[in-house]
PDB file of N, CA and C in Angstrom:
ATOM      1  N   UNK A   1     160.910 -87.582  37.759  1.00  0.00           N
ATOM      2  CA  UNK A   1     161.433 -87.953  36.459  1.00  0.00           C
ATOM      3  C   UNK A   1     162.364 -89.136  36.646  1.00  0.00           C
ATOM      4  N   UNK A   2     161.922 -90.099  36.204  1.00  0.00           N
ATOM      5  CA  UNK A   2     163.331 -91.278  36.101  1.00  0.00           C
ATOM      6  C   UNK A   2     164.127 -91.492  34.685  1.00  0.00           C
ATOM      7  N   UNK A   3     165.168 -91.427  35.410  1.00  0.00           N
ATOM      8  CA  UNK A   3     166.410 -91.570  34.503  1.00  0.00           C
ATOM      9  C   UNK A   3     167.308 -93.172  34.853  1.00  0.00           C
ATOM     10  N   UNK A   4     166.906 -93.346  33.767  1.00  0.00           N
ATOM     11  CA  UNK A   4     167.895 -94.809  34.165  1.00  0.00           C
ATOM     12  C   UNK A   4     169.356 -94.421  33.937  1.00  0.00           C
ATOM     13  N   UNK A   5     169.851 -95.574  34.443  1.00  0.00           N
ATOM     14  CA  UNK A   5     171.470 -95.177  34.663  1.00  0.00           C
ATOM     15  C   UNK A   5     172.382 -96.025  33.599  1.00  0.00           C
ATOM     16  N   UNK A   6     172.619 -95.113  33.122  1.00  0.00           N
ATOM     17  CA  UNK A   6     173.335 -95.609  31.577  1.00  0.00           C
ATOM     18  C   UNK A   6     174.773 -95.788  32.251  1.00  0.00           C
ATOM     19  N   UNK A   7     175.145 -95.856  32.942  1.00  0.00           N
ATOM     20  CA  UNK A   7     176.828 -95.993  33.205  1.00  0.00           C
ATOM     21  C   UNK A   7     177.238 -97.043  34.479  1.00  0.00           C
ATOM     22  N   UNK A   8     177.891 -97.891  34.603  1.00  0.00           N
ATOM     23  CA  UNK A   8     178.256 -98.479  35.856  1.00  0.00           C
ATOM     24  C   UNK A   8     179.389 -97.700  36.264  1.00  0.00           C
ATOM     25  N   UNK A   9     179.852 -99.030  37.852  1.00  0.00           N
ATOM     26  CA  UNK A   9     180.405 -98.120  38.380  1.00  0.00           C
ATOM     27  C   UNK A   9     182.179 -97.891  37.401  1.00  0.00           C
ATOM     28  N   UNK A  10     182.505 -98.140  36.518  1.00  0.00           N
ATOM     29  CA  UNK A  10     183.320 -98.467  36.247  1.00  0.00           C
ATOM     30  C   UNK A  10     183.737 -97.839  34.526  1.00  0.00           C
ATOM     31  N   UNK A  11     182.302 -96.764  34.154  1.00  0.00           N
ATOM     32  CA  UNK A  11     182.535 -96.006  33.452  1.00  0.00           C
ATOM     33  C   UNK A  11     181.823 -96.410  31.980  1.00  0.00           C
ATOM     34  N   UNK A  12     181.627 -97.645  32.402  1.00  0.00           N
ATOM     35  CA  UNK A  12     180.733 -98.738  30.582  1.00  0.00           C
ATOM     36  C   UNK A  12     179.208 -97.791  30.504  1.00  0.00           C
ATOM     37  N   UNK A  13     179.089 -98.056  29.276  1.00  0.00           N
ATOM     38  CA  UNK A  13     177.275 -97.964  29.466  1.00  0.00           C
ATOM     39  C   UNK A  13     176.898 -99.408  29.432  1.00  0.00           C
ATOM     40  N   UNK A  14     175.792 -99.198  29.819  1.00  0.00           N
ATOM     41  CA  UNK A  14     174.793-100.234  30.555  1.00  0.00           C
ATOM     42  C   UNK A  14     173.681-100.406  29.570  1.00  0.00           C
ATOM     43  N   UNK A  15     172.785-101.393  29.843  1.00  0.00           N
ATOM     44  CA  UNK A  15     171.971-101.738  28.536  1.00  0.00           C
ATOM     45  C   UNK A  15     170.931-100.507  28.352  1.00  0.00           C
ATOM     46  N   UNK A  16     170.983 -99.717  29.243  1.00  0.00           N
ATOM     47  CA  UNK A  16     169.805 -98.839  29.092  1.00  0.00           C
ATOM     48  C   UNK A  16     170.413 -97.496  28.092  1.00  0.00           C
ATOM     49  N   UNK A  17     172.012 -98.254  27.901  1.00  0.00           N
ATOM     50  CA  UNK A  17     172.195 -97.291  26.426  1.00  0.00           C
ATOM     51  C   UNK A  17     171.942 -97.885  25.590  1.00  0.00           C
ATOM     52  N   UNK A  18     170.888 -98.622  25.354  1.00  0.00           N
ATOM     53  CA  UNK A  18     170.661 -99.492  23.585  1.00  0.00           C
ATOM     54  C   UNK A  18     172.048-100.193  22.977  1.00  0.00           C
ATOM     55  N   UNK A  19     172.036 -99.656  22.335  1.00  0.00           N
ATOM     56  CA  UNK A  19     173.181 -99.967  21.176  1.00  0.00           C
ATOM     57  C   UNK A  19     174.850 -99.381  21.270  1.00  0.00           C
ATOM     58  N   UNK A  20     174.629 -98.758  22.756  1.00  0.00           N
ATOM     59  CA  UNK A  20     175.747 -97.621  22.895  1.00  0.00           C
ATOM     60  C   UNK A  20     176.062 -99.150  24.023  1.00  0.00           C
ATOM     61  N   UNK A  21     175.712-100.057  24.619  1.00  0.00           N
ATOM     62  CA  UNK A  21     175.802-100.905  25.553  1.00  0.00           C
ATOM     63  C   UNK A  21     177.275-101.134  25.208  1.00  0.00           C
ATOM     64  N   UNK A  22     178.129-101.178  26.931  1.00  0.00           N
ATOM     65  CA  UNK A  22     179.708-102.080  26.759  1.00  0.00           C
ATOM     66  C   UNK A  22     180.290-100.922  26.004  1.00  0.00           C
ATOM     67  N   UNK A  23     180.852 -99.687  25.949  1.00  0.00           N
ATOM     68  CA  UNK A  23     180.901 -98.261  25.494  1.00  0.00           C
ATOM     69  C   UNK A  23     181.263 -97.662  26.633  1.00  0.00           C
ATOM     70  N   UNK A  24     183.206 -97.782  26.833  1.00  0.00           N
ATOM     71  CA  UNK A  24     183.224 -96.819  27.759  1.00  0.00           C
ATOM     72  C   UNK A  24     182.998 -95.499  27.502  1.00  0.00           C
ATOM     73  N   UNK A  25     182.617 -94.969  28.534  1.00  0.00           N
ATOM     74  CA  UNK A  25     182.935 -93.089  28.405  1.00  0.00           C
ATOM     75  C   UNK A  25     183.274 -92.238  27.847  1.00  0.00           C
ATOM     76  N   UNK A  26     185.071 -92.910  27.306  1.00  0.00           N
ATOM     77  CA  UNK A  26     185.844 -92.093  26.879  1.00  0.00           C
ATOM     78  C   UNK A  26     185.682 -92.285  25.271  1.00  0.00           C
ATOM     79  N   UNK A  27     185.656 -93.264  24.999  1.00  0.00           N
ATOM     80  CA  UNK A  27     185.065 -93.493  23.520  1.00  0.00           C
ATOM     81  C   UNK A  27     183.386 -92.840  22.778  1.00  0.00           C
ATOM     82  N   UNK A  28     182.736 -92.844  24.140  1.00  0.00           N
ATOM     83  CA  UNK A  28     181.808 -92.538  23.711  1.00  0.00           C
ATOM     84  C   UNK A  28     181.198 -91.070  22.971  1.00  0.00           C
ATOM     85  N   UNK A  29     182.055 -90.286  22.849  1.00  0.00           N
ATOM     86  CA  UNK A  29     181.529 -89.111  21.924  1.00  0.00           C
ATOM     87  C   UNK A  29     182.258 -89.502  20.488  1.00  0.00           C
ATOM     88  N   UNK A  30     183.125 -90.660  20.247  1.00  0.00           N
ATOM     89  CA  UNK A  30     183.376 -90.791  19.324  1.00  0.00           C
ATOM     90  C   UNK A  30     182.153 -91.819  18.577  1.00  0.00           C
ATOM     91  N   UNK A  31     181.643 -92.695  19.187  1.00  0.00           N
ATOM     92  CA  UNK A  31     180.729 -93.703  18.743  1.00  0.00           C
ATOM     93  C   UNK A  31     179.586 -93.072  18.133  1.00  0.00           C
ATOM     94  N   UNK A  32     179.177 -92.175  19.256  1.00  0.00           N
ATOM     95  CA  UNK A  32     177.931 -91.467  19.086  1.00  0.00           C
ATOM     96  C   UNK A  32     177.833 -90.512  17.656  1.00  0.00           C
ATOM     97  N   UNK A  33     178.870 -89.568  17.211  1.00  0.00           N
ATOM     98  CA  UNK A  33     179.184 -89.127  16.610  1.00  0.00           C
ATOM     99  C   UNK A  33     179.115 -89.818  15.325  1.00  0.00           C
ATOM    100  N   UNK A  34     179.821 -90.908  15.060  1.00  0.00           N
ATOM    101  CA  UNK A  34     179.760 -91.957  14.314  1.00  0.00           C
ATOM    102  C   UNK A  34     178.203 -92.305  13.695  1.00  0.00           C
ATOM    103  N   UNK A  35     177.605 -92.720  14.715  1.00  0.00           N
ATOM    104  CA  UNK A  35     176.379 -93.463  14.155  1.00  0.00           C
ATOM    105  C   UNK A  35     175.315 -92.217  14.305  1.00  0.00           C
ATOM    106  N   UNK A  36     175.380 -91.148  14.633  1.00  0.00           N
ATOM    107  CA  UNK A  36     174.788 -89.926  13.824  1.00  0.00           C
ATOM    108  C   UNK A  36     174.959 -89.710  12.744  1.00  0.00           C
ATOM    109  N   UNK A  37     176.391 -89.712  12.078  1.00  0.00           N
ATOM    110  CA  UNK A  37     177.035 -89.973  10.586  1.00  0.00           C
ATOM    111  C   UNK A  37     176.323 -90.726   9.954  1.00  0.00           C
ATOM    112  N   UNK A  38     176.258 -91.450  10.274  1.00  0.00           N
ATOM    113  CA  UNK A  38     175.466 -93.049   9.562  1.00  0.00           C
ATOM    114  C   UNK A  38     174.047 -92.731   9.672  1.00  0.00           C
ATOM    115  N   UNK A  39     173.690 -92.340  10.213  1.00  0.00           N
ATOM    116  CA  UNK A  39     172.216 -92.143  10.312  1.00  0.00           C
ATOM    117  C   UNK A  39     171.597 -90.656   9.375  1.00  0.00           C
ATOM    118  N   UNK A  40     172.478 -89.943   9.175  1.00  0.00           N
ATOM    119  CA  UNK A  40     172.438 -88.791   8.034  1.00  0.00           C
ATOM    120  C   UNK A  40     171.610 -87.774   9.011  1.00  0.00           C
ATOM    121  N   UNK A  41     171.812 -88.056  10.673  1.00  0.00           N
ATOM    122  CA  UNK A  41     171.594 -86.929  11.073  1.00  0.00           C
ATOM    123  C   UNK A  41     172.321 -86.111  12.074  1.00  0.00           C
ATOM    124  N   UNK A  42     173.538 -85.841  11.498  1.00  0.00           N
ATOM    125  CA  UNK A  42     174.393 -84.992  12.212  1.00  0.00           C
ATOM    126  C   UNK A  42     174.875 -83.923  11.211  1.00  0.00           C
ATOM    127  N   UNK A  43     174.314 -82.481  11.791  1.00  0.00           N
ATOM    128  CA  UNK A  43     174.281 -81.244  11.251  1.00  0.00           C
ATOM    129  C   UNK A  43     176.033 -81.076  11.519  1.00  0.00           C
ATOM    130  N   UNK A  44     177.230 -81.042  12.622  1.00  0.00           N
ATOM    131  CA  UNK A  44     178.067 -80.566  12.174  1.00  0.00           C
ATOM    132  C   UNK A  44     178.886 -81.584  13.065  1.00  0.00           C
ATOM    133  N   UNK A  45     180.460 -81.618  13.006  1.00  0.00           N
ATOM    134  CA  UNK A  45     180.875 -82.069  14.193  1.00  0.00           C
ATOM    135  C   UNK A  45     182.305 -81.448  14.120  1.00  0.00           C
ATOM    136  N   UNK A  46     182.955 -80.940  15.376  1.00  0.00           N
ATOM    137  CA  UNK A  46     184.050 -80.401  15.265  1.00  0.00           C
ATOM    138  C   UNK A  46     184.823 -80.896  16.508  1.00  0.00           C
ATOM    139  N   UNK A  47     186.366 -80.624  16.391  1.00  0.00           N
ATOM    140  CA  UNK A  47     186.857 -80.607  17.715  1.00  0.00           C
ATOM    141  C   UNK A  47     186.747 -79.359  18.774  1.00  0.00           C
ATOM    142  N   UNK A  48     186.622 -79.294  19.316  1.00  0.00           N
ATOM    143  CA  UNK A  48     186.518 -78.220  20.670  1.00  0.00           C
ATOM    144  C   UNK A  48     187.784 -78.610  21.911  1.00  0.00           C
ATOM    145  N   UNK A  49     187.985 -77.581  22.035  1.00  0.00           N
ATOM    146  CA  UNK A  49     188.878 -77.870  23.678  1.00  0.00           C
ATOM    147  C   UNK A  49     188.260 -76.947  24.370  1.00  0.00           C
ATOM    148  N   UNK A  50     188.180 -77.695  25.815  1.00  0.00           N
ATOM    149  CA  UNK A  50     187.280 -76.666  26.535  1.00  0.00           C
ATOM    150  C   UNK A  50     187.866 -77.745  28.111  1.00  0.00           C
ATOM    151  N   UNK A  51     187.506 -77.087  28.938  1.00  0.00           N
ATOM    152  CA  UNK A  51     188.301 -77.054  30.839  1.00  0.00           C
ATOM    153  C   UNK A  51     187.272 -78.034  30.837  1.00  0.00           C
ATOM    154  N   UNK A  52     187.527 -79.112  31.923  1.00  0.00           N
ATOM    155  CA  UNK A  52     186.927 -80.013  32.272  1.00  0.00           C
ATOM    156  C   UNK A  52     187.048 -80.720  33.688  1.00  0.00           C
ATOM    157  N   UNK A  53     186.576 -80.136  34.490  1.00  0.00           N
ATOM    158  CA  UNK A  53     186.218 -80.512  35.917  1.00  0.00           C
ATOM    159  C   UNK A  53     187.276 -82.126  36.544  1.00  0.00           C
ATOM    160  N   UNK A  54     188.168 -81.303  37.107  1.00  0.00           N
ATOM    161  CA  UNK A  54     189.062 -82.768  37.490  1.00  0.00           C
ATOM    162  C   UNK A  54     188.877 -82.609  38.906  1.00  0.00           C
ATOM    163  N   UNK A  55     189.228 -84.009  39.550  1.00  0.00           N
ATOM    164  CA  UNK A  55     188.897 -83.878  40.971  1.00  0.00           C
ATOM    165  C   UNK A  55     189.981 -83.342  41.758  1.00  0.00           C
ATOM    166  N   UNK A  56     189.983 -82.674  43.083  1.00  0.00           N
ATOM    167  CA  UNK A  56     191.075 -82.258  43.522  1.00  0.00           C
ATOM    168  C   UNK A  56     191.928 -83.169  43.986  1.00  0.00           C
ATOM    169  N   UNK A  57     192.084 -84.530  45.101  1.00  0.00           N
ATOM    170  CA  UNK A  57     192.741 -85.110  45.647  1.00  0.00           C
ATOM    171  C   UNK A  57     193.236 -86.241  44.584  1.00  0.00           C
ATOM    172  N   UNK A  58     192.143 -86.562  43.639  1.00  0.00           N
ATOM    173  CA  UNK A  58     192.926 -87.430  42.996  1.00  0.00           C
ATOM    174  C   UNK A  58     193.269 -87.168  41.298  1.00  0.00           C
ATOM    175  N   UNK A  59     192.724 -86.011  40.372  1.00  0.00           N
ATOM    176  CA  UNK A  59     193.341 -85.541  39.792  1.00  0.00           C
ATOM    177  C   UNK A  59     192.626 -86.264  38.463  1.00  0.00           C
ATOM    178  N   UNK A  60     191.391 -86.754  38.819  1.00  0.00           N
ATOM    179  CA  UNK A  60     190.378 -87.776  37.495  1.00  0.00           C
ATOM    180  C   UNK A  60     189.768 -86.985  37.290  1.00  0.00           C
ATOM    181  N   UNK A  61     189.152 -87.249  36.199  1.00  0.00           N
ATOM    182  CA  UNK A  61     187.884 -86.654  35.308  1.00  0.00           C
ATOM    183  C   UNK A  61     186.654 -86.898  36.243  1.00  0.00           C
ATOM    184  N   UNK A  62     185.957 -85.442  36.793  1.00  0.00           N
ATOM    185  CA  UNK A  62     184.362 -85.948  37.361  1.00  0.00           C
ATOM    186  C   UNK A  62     183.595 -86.423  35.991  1.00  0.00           C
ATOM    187  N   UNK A  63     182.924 -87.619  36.517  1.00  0.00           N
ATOM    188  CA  UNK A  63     181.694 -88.060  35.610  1.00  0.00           C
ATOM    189  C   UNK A  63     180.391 -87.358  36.351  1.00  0.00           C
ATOM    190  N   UNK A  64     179.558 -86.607  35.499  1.00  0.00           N
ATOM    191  CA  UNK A  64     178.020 -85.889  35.897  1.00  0.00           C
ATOM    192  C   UNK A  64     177.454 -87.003  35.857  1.00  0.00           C
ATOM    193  N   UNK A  65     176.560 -87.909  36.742  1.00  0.00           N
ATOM    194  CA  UNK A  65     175.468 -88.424  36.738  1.00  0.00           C
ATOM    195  C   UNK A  65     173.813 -88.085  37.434  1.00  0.00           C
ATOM    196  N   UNK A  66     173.149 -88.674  36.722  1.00  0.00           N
ATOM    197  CA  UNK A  66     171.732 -88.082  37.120  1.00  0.00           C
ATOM    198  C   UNK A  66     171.671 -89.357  38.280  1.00  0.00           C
ATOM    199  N   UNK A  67     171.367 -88.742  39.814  1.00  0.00           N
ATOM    200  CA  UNK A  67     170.866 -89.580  40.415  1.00  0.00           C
ATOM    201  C   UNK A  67     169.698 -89.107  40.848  1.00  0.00           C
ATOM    202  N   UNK A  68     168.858 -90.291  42.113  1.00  0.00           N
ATOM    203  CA  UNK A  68     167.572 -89.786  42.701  1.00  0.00           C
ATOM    204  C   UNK A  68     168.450 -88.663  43.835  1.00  0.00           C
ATOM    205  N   UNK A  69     167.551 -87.638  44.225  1.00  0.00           N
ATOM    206  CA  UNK A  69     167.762 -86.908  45.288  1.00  0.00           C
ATOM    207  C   UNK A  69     166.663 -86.841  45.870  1.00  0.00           C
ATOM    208  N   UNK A  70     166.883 -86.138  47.113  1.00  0.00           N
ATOM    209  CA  UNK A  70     165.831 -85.330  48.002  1.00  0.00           C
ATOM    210  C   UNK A  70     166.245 -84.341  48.988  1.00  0.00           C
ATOM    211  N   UNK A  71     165.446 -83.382  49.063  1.00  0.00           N
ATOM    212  CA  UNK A  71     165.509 -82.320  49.781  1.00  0.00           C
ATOM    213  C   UNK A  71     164.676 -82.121  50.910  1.00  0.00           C
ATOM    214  N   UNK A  72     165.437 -81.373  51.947  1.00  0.00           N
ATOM    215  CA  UNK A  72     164.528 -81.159  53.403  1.00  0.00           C
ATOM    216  C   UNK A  72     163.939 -79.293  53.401  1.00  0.00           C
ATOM    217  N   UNK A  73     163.005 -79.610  53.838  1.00  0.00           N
ATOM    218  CA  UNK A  73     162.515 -77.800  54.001  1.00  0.00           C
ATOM    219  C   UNK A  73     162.807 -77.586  55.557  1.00  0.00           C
ATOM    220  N   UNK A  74     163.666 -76.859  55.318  1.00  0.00           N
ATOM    221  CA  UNK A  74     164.543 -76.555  57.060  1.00  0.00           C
ATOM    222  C   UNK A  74     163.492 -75.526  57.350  1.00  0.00           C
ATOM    223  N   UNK A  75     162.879 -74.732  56.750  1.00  0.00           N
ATOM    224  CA  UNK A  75     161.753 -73.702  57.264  1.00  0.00           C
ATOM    225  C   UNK A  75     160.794 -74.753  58.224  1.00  0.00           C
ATOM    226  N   UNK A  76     160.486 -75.648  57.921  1.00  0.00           N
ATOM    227  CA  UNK A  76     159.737 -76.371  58.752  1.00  0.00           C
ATOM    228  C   UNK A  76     160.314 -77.210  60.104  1.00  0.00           C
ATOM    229  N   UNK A  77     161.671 -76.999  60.151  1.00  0.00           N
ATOM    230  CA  UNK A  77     162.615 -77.159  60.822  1.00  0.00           C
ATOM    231  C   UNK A  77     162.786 -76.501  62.106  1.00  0.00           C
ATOM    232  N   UNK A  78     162.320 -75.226  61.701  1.00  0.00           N
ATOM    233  CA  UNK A  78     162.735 -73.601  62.589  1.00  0.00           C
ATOM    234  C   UNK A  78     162.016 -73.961  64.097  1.00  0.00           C
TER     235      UNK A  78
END
């Protein structure tokens, strides 16, 4: 499955967010939200607080990104 990478290293989206392009991170559930509004298809929107994965040594917000991986079969290893 490829996933292009909507984010640099530095937290922007990237052109492969369309219209979300130059859109840091932190703004971005507000934008998005927004032009769902505008688009007459957003069923609800609320605030939520909820725990959010900070790093230990330095105390930032983890960003989830989809990268490529790969895996070894250690059974074939044995």
């Amino acid at each position: 499955l490829e996933v292009p990478d909507t984010l640099d290293a530095g937290g922007v989206m990237t052109a492969a967010a369309g219209r979300f392009q130059g859109t840091h991170w932190k703004q971005a559930d507000t934008v998005v939200v927004d032009a769902l509004r505008e688009a007459g298809a957003l069923v609800d929107a609320r605030k939520y607080v909820h725990s959010y994965p900070y790093g230990e040594r330095d105390e930032q917000p983890v960003l989830f990104r989809a990268t490529e991986q790969w895996f070894v079969n250690v059974d074939v290893l044995k």
